[in-house]
N, C-alpha and C. Protein backbone atom coordinates (compact mmCIF):
# COMPACT_ATOMS: atom_id res chain seq x y z
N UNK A 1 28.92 86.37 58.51
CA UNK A 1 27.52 86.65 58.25
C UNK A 1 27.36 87.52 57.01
N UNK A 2 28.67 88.44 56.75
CA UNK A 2 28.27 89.13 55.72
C UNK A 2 28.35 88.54 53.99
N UNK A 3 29.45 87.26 54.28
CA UNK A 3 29.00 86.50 53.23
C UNK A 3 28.19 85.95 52.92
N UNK A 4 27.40 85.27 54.35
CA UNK A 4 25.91 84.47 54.02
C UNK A 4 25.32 85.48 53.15
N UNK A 5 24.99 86.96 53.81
CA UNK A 5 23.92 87.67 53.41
C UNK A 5 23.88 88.22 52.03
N UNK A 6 25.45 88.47 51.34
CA UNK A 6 25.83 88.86 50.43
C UNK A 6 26.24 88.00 49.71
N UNK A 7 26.85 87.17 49.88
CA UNK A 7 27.28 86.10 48.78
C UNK A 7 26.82 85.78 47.50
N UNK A 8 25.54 85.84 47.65
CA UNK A 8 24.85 85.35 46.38
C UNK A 8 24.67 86.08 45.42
N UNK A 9 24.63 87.38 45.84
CA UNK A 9 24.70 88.54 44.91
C UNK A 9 25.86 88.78 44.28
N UNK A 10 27.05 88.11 44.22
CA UNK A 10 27.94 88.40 43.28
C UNK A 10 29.17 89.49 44.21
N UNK A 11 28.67 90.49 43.18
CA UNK A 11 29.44 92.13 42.54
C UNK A 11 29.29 92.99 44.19
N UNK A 12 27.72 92.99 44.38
CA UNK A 12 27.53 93.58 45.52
C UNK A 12 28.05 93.18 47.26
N UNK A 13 28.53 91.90 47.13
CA UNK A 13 28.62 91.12 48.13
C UNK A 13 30.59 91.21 48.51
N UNK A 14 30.83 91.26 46.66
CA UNK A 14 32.36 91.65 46.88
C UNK A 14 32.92 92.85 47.27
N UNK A 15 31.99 93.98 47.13
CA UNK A 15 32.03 95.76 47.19
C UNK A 15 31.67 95.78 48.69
N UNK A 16 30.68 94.97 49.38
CA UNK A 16 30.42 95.11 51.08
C UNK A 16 31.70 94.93 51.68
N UNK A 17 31.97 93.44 51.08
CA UNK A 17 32.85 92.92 52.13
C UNK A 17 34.53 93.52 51.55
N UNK A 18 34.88 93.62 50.64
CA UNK A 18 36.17 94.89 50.55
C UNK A 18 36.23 95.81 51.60
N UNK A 19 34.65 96.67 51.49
CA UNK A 19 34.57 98.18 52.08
C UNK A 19 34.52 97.45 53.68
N UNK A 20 34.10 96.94 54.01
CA UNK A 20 33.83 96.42 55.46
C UNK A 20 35.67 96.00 55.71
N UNK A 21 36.21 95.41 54.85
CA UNK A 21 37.60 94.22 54.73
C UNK A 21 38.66 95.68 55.18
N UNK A 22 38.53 96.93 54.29
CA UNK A 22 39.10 97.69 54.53
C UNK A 22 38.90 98.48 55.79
N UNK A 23 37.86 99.29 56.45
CA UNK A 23 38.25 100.00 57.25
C UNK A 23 37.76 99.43 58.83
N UNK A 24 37.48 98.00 58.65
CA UNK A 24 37.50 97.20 60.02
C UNK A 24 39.20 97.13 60.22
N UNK A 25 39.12 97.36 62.07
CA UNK A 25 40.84 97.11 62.15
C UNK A 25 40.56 95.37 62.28
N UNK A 26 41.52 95.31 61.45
CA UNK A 26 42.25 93.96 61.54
C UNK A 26 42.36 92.97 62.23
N UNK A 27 42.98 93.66 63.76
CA UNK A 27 43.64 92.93 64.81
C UNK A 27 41.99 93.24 65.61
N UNK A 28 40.71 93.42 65.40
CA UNK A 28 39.60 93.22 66.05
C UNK A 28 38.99 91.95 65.92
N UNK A 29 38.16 91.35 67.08
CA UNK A 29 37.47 90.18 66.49
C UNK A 29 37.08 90.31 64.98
N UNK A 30 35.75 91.39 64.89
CA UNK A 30 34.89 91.41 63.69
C UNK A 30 36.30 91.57 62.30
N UNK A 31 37.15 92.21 62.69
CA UNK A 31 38.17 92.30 61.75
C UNK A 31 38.99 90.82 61.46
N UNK A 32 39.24 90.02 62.02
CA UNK A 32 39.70 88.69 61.76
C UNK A 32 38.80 87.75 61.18
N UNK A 33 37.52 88.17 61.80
CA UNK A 33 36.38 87.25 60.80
C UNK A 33 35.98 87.59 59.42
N UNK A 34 35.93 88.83 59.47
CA UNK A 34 35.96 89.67 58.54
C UNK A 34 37.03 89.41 57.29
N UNK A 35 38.07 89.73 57.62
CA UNK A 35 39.23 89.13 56.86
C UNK A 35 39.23 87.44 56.63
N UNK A 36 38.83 86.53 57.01
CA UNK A 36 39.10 85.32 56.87
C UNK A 36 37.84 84.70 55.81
N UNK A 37 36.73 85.42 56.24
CA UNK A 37 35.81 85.24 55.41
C UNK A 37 36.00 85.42 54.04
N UNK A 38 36.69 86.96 53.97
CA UNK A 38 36.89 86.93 52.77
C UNK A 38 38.13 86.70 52.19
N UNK A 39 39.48 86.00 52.81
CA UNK A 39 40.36 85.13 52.49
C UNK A 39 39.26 83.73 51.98
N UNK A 40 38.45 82.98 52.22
CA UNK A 40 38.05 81.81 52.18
C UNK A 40 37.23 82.04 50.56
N UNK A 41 36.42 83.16 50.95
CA UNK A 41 35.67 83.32 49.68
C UNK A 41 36.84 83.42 48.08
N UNK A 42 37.84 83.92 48.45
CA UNK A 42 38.44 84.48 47.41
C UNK A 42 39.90 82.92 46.88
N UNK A 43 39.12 82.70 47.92
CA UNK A 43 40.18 80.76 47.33
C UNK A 43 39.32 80.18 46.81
N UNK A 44 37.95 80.28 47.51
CA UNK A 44 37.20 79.91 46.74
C UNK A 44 36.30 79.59 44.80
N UNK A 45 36.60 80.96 45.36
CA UNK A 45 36.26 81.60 44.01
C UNK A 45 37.66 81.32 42.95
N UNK A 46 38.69 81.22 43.41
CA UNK A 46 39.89 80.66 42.67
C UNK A 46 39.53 79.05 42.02
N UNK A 47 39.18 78.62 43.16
CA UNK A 47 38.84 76.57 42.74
C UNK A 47 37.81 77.07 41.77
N UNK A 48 36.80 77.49 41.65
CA UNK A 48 35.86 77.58 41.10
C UNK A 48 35.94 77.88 39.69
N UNK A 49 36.99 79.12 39.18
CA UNK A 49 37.77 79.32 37.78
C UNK A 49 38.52 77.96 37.43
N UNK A 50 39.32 77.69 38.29
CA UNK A 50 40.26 76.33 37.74
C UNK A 50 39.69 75.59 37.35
N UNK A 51 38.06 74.86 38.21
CA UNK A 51 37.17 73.28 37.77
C UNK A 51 36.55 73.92 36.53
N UNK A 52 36.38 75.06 36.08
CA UNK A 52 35.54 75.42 35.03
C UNK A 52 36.39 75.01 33.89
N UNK A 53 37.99 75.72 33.94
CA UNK A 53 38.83 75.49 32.98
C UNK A 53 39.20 74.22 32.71
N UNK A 54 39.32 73.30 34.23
CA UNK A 54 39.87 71.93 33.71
C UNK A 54 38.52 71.40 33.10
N UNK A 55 37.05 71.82 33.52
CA UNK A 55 36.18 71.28 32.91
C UNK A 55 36.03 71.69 31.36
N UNK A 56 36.78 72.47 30.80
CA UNK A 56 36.10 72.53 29.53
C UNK A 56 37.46 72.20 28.68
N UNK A 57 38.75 71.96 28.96
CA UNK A 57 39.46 70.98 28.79
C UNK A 57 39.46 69.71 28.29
N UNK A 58 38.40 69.59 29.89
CA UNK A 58 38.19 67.69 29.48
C UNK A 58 37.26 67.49 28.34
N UNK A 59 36.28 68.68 28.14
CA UNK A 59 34.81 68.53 27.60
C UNK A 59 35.57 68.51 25.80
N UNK A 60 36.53 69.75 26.24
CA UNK A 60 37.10 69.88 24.47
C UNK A 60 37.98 68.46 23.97
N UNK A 61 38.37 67.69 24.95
CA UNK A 61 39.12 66.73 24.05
C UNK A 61 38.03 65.16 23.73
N UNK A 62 36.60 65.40 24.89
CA UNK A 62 35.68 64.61 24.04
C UNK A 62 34.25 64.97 24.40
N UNK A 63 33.55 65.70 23.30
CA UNK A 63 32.46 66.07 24.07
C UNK A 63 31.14 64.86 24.16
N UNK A 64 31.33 64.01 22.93
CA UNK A 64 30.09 63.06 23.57
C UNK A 64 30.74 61.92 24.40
N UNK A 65 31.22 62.41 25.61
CA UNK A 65 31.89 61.54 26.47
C UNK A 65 30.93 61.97 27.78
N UNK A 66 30.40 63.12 26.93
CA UNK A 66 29.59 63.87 29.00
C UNK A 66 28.05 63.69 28.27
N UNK A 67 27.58 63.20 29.73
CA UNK A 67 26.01 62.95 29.25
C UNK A 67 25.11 64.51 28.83
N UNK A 68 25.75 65.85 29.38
CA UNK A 68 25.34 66.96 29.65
C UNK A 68 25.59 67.03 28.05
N UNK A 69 26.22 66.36 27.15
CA UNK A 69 26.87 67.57 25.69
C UNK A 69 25.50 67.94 24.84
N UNK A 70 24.06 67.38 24.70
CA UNK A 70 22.93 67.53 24.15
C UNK A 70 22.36 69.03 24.92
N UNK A 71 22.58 69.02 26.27
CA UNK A 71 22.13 70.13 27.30
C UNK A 71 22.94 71.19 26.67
N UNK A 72 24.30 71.61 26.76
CA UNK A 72 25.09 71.98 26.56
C UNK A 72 24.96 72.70 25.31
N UNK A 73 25.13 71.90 24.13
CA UNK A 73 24.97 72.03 22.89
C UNK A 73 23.31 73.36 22.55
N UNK A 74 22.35 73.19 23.48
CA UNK A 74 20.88 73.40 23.34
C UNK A 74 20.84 74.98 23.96
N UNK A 75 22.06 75.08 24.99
CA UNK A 75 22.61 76.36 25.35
C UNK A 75 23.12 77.16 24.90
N UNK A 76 23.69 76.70 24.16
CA UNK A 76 25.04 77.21 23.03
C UNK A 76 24.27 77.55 22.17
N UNK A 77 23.17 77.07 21.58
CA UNK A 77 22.36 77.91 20.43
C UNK A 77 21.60 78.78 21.13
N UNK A 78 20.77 78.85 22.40
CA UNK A 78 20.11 79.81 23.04
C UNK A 78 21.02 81.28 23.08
N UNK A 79 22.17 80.60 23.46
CA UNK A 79 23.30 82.11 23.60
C UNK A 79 23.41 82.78 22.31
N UNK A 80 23.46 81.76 20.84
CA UNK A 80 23.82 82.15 20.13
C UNK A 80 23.00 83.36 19.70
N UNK A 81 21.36 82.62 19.80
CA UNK A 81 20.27 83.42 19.21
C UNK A 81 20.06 84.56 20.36
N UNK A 82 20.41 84.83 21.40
CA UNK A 82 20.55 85.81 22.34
C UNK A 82 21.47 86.64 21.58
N UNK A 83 22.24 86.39 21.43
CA UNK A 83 23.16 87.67 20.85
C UNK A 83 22.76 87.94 19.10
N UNK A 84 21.75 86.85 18.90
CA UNK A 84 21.82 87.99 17.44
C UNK A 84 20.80 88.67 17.68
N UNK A 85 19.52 88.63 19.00
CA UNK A 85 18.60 89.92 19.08
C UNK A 85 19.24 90.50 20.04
N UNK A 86 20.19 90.63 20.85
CA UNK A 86 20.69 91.96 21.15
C UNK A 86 21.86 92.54 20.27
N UNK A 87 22.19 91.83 18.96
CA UNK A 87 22.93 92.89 17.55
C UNK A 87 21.53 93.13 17.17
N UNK A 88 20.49 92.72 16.91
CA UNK A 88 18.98 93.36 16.17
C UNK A 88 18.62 94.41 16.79
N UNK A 89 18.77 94.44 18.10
CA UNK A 89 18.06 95.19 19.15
C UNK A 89 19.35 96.84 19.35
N UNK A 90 20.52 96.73 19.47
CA UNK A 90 21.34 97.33 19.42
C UNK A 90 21.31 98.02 17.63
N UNK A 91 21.04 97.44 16.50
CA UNK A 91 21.05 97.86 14.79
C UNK A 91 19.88 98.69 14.98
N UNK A 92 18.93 98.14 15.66
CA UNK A 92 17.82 99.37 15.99
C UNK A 92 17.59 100.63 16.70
N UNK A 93 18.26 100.47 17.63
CA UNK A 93 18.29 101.60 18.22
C UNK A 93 19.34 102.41 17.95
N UNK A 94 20.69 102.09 17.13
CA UNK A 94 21.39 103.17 16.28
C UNK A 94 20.38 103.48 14.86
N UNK A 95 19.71 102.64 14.52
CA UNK A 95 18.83 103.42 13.58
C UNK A 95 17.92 104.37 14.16
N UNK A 96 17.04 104.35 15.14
CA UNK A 96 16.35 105.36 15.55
C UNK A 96 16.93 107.06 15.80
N UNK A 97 18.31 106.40 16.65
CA UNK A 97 18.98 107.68 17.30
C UNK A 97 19.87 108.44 16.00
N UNK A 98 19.64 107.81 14.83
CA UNK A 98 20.54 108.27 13.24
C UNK A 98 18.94 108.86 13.02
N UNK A 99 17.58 108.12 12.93
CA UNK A 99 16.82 108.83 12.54
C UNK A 99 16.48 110.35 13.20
N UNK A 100 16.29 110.60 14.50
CA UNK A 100 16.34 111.46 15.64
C UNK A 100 17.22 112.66 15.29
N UNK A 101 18.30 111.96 15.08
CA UNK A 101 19.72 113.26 14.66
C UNK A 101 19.31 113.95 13.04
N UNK A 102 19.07 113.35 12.29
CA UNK A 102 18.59 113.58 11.01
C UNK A 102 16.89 114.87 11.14
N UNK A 103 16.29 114.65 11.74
CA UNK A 103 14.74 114.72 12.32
C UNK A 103 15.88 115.87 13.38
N UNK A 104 15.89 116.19 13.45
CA UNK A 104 16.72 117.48 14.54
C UNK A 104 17.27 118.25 13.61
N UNK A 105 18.32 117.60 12.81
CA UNK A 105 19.12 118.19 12.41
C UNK A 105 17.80 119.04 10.71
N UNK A 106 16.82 118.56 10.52
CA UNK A 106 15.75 118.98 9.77
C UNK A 106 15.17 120.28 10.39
N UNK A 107 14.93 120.29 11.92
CA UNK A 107 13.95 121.33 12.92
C UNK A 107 15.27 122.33 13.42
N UNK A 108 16.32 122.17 12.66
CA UNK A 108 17.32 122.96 13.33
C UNK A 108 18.14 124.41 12.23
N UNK A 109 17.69 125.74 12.84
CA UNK A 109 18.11 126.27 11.82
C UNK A 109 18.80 126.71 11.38
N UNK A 110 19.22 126.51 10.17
CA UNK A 110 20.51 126.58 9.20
C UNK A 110 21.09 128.06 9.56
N UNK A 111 20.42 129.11 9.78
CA UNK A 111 21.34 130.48 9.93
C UNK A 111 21.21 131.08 11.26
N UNK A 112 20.13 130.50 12.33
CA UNK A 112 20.36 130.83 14.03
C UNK A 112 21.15 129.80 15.18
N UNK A 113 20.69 128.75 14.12
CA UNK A 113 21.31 127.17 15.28
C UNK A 113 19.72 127.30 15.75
N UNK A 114 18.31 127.94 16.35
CA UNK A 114 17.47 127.60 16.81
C UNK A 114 16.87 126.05 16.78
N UNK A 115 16.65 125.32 17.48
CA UNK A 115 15.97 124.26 17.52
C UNK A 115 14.42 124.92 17.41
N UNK A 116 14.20 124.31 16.44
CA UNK A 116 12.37 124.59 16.32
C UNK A 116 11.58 123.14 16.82
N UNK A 117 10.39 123.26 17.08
CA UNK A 117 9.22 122.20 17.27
C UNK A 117 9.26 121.68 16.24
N UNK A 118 8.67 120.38 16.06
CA UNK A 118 8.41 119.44 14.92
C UNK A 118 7.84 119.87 14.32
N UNK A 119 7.10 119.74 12.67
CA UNK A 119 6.16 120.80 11.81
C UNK A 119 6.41 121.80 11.28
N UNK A 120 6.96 122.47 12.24
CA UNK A 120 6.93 123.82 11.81
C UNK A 120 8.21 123.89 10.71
N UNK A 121 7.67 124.85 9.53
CA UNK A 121 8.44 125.08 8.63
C UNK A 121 9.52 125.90 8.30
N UNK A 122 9.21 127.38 9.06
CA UNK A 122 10.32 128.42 9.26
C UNK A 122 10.58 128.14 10.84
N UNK A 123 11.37 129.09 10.76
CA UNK A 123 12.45 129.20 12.17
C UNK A 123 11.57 130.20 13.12
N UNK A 124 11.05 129.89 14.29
CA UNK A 124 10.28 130.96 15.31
C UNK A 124 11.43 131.84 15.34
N UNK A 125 12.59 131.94 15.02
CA UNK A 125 13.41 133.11 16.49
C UNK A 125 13.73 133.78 15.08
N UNK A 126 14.22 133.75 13.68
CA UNK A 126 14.09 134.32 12.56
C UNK A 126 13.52 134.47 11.55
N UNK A 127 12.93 133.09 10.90
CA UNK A 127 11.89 133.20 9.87
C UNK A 127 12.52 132.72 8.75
N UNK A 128 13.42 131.67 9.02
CA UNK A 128 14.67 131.49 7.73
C UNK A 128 13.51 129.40 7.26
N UNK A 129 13.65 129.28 6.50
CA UNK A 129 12.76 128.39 5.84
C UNK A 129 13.78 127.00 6.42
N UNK A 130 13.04 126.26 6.91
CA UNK A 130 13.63 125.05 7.12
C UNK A 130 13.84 124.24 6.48
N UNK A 131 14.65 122.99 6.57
CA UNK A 131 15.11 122.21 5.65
C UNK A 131 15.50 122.49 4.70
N UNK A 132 16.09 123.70 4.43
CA UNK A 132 16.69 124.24 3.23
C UNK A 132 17.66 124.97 3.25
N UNK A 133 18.69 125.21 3.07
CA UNK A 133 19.79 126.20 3.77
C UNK A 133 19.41 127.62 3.52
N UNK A 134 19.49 128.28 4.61
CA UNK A 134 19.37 129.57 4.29
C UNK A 134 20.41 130.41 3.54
N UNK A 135 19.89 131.22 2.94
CA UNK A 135 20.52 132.40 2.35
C UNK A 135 20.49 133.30 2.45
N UNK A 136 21.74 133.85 2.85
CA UNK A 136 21.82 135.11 3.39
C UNK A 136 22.37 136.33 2.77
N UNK A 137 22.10 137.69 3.22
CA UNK A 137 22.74 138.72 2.07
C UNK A 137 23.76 139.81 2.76
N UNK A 138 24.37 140.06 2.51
CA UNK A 138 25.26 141.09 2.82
C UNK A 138 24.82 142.35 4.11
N UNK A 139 25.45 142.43 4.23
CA UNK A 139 24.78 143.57 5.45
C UNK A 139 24.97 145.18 4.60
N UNK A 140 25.99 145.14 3.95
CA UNK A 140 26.56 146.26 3.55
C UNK A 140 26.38 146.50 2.01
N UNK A 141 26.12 145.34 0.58
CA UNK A 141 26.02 145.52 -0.63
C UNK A 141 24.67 144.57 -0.76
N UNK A 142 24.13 143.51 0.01
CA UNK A 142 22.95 142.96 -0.43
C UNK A 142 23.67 141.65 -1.11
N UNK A 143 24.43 141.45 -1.48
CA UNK A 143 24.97 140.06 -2.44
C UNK A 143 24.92 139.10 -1.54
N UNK A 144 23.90 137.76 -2.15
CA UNK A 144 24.16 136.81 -2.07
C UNK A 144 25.06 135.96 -1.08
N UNK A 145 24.89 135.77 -0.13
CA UNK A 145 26.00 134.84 0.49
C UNK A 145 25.60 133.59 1.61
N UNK A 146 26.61 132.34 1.26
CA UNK A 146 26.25 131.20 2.18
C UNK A 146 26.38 131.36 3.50
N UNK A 147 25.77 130.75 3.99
CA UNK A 147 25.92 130.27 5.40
C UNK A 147 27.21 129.99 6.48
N UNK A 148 27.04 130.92 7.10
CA UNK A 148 28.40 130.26 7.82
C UNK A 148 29.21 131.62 7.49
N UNK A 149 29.23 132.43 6.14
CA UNK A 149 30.53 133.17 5.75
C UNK A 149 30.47 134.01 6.55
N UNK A 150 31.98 134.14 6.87
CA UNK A 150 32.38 135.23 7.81
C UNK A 150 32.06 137.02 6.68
N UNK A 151 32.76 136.42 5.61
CA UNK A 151 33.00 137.53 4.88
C UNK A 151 32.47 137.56 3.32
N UNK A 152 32.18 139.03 2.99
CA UNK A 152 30.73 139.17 1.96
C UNK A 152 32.56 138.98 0.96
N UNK A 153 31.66 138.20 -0.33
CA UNK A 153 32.48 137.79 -1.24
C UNK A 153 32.80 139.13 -2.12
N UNK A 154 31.34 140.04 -2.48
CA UNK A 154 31.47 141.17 -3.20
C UNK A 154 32.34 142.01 -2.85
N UNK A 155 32.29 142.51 -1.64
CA UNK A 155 32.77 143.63 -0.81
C UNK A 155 33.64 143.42 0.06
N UNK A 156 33.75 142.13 0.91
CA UNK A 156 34.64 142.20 1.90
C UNK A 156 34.27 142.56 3.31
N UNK A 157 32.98 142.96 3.34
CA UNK A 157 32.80 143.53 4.90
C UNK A 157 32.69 142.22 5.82
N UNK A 158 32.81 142.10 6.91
CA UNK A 158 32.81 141.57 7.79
C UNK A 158 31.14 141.11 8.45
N UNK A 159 30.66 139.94 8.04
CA UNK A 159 29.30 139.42 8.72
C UNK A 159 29.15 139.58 10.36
């Protein structure tokens, strides 16, 4: 019964009847049906790979030999054009999430790490000008120094 009910579903029908296959005992009725069912399904599903392979076998050594090769053929371009809008659809949405990172990496500030709101031009938590690297000065002589430096170039003190 649990193949009737599951069967058709594939993936989910194979994950029931495993989990059921496994911790039913065995040597129980429901466990022998259980098990045989899905011994039957899984030969099944064996014939079913093989007629596909011998079928496309036969199909490759003549295809206008099968009345289906016009059907066939009409599929084969549907798939084709399926996969070039999910590469369109996939080229787009790495462009958005490159635009997003860019557009973040704009609202993000260069000398706190703060993430700011969209718009806004300086940094709420310091006041350092966005989209522009900040510049920073010495703690100890005032000179000039980039971002990031541990250590003042003039002097040597420690940021």
């Amino acid at each position: 019964m649990a193949d009737d009910l599951f069967g058709g579903l594939g993936g989910i029908g194979d994950l029931i009847g495993g989990i059921a296959k496994n911790t039913t005992p065995k040597d129980s009725p429901e466990g022998k049906l259980l098990h045989a069912q899905s011994d039957l399904s899984d030969l099944k599903k064996q014939e079913s790979e093989l007629l596909v392979e011998i079928g496309r076998q036969a199909y490759a050594q003549n295809p206008s030999a099968w009345s289906q090769d016009s059907k066939l053929k009409l599929i084969q371009q549907n798939i084709s054009e399926a996969e070039s809008s999910l590469n369109e659809a996939k080229q787009a949405q790495q462009s958005a999430e490159a635009n997003k990172a860019a557009n973040d990496a704009g609202r993000t500030c260069t000398n706190c790490n703060t993430m700011n709101p969209e718009g806004v031009k300086f940094c709420q938590e310091c006041g350092t000008p966005l989209g522009a690297a900040a510049v920073k000065h010495c703690g100890n002589c005032g000179a000039e120094m980039a971002p990031g430096v541990q250590f003042c170039g003039e002097c040597g003190t420690r940021q």
